[in-house]
Structure formats: structure tokens, C-alpha cells
Protein backbone atom coordinates (compact mmCIF):
# COMPACT_ATOMS: atom_id res chain seq x y z
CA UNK A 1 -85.80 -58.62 -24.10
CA UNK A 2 -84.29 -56.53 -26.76
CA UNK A 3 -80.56 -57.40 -28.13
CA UNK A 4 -78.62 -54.36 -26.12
CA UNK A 5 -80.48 -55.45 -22.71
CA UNK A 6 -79.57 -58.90 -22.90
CA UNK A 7 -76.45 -58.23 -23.47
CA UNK A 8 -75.73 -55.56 -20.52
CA UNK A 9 -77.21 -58.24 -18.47
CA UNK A 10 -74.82 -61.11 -19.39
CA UNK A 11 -72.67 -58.35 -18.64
CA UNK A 12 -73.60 -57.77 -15.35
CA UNK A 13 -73.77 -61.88 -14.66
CA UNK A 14 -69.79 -61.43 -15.42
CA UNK A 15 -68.87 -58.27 -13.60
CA UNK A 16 -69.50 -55.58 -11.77
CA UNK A 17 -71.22 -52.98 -13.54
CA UNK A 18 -73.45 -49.88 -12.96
CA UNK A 19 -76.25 -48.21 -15.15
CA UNK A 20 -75.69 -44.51 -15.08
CA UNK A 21 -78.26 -44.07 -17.32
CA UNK A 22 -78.10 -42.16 -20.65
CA UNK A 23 -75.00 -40.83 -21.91
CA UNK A 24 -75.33 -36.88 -21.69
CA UNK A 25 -71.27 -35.80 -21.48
CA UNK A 26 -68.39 -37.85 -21.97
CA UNK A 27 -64.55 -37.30 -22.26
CA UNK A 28 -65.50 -33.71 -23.44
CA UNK A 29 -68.35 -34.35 -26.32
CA UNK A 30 -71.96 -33.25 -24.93
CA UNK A 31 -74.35 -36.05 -26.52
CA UNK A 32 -78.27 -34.66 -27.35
CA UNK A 33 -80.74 -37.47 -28.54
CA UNK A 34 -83.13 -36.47 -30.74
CA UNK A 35 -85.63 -37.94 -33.26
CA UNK A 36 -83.10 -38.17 -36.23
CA UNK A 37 -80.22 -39.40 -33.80
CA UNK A 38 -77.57 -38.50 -31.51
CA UNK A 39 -76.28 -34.69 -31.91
CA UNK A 40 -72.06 -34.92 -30.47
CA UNK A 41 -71.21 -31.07 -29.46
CA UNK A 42 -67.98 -30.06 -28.21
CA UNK A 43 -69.24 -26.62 -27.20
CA UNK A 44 -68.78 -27.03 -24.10
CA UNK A 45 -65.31 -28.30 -24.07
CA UNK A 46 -64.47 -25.57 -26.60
CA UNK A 47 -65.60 -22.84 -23.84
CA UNK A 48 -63.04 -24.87 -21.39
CA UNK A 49 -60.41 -24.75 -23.46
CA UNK A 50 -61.13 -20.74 -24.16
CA UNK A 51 -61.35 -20.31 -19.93
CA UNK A 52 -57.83 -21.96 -19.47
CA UNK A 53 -55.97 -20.22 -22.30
CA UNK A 54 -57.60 -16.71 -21.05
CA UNK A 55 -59.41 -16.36 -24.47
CA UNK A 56 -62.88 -16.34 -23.76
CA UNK A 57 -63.12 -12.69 -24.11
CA UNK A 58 -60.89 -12.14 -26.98
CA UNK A 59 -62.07 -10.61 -30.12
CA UNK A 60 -63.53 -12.69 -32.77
CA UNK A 61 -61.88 -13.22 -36.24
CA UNK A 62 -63.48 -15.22 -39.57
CA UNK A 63 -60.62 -17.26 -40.66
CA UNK A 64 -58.73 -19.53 -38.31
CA UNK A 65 -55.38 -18.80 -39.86
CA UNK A 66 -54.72 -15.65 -41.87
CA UNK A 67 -54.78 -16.40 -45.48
CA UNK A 68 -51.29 -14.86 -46.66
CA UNK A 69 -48.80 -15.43 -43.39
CA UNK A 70 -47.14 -18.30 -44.10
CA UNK A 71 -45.20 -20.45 -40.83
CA UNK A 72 -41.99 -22.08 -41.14
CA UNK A 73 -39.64 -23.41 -38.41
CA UNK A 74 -37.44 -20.90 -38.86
CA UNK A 75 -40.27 -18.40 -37.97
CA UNK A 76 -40.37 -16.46 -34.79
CA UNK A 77 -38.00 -16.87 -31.72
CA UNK A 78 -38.28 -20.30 -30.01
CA UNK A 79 -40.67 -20.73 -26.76
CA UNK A 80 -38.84 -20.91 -23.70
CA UNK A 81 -40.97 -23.42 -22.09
CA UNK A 82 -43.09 -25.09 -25.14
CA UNK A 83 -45.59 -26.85 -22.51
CA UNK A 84 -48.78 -25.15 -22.58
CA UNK A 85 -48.27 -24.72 -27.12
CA UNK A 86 -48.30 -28.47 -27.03
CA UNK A 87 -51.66 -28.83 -24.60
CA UNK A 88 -53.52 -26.15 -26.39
CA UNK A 89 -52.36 -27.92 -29.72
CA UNK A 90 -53.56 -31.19 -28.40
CA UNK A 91 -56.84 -30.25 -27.71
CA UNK A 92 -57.04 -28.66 -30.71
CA UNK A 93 -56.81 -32.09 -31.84
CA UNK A 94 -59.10 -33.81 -30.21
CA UNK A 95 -61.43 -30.83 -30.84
CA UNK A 96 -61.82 -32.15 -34.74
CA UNK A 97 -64.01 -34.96 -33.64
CA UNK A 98 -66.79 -32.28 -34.28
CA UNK A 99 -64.55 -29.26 -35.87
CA UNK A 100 -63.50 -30.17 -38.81
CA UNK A 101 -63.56 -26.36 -40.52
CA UNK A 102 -60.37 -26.39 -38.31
CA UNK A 103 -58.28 -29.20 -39.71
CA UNK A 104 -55.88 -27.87 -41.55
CA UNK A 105 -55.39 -25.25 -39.05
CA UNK A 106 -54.10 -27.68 -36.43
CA UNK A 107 -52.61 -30.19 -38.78
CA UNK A 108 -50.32 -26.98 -40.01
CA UNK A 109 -49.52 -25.78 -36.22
CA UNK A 110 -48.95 -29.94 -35.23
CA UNK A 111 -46.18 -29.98 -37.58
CA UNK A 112 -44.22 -27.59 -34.87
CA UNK A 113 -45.13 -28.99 -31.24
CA UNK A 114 -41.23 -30.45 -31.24
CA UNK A 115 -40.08 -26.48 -31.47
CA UNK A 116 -42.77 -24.09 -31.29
CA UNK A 117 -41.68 -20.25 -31.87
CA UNK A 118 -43.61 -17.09 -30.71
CA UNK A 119 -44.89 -17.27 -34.37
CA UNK A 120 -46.49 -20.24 -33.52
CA UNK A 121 -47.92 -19.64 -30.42
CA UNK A 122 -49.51 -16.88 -32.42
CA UNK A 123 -51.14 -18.52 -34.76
CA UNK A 124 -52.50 -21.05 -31.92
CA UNK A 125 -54.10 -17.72 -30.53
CA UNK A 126 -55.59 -16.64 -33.49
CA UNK A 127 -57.43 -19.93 -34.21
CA UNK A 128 -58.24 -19.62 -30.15
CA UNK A 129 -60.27 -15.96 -31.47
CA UNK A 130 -61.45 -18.00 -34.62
CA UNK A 131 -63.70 -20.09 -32.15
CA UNK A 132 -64.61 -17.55 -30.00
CA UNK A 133 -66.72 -16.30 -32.92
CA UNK A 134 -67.47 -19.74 -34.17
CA UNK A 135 -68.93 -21.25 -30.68
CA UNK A 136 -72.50 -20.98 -31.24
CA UNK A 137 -72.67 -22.41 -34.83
CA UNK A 138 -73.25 -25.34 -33.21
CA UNK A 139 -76.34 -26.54 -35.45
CA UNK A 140 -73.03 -25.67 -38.74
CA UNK A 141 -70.60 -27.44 -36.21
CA UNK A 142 -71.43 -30.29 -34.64
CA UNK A 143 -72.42 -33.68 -35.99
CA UNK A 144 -75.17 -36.49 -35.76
CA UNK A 145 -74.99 -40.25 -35.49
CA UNK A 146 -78.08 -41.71 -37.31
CA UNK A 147 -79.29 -44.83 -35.85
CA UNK A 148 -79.28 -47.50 -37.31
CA UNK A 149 -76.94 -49.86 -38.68
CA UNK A 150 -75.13 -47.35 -40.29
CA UNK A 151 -73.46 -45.02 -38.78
CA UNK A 152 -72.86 -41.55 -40.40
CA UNK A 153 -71.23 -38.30 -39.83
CA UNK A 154 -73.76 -35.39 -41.61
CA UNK A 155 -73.96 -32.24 -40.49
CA UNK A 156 -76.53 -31.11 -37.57
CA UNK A 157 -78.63 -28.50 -39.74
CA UNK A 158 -80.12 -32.31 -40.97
CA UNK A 159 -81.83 -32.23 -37.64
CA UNK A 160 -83.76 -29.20 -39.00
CA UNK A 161 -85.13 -30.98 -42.22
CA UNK A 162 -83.11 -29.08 -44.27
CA UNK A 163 -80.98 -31.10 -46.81
């Protein structure tokens, strides 16, 4: 009996728990085994995100903030009701487990969730168009866990061969 089944079943002598089998989704990261690991994809959560904010059809752009516009709090009239800047913002957040070519992007628009302006919420909507063009570089995206003791972050085009 290997380590991680002995384990599940002093586990199960304890309490009550159920196999559901092998981890496919969870808390909005798509998990893909394959022969050099596990592939993590937020793709899907990424198209969720697009569908609630009404940006799935919006046109694409190449940069997720513009390069010369720079934001300060002072910028823009302030939101009336700054709810749904500080969801989108949030899951911007938790969209750099696998996105991290949008870091900065959402570190910068984080600094203003206690007073975002219309400024702001434009930004947010730009980097919204930024991965409408961006969600299907998944193999440029997304990242693998190498089994193993170690456990890495490389990028997915390693699943190719290519180094």
C-alpha cells in the first residue's frame, strides 16, 4: 500500500470522508494531468469572469494597461457605488495564480479599491479586453506542477518538449 493510500485510509478510520476521485476543477483552477505533471488553467474561470462583467465580446487589445496613461487618486470622478470595481479587482487577484503577465496590472488598480474613480474602472475594463485576446494562450499562460518532491512553477509550453 503506497504512502498517499495509507494515509487517506487512516483518514477515513478517523472521519467521514468521500473519494470523488481525481481532481479535474477546483475553486476556479481547471487541473489536466499529463505525463510531465499537473497543467493548473484558469481559462475557464477567466471566461466567467468575462460573462459577468459583459466583456466576453469586447474587442481585444495587446497590453493590459496602456503604456503612457498614468492613474492617480485624484484621477477621474469617484464611483458612486464602488462594489462591483472591488469584485472584478478581486478576481483579478486571484486570477495571478496562473496570470502572472497581469501582475502589475492589478497590483497598480489594487492600490484604489478604497476609492475607485471612473478612471479606474476604466482601466479594470481595458485589462478585461487584454484577456479577451489573451484566453487561448493557455499553453504561454498557464502553469505545471512537476511531480515529485519538488514542486515547481514553469511554464506549460514545457509540456511540449520545448525548453
Amino acid at each position: 500500500m503506497n504512502t498517499i493510500t495509507h494515509f487517506i485510509s487512516q483518514l477515513g478510520h478517523r472521519f467521514s470522508i468521500k473519494d470523488l476521485g481525481h481532481l479535474t476543477y477546483f475553486l476556479g483552477v481547471e487541473v489536466v494531468p499529463n505525463s510531465k505533471g499537473l497543467l493548473l488553467s484558469q481559462k475557464r474561470y477567466i471566461k466567467d469572469l468575462l460573462h459577468q462583467t459583459k466583456m466576453t465580446d469586447a474587442k481585444a487589445v495587446l497590453t493590459p494597461i496602456p503604456t503612457s496613461a498614468a492613474l492617480s487618486i485624484t484621477s477621474g470622478s469617484t464611483l458612486s457605488d464602488p462594489t462591483e470595481y472591488r469584485r472584478v479587482v478581486g478576481s483579478l487577484q486571484y486570477l495571478l495564480i496562473t496570470r502572472s503577465d497581469i501582475a502589475f496590472a492589478v497590483n497598480k488598480l489594487s492600490q484604489y479599491m478604497h476609492c475607485p474613480t471612473t478612471e479606474h474602472w476604466s482601466f479594470v475594463k481595458r485589462l478585461l479586453r487584454y484577456l479577451v485576446g489573451t484566453i487561448n494562450e493557455e499553453s504561454k499562460y498557464s502553469r505545471v506542477l512537476y511531480q515529485g518532491k519538488k514542486i515547481m512553477k514553469k511554464p506549460s509550453n514545457l509540456l511540449d518538449g520545448q525548453q
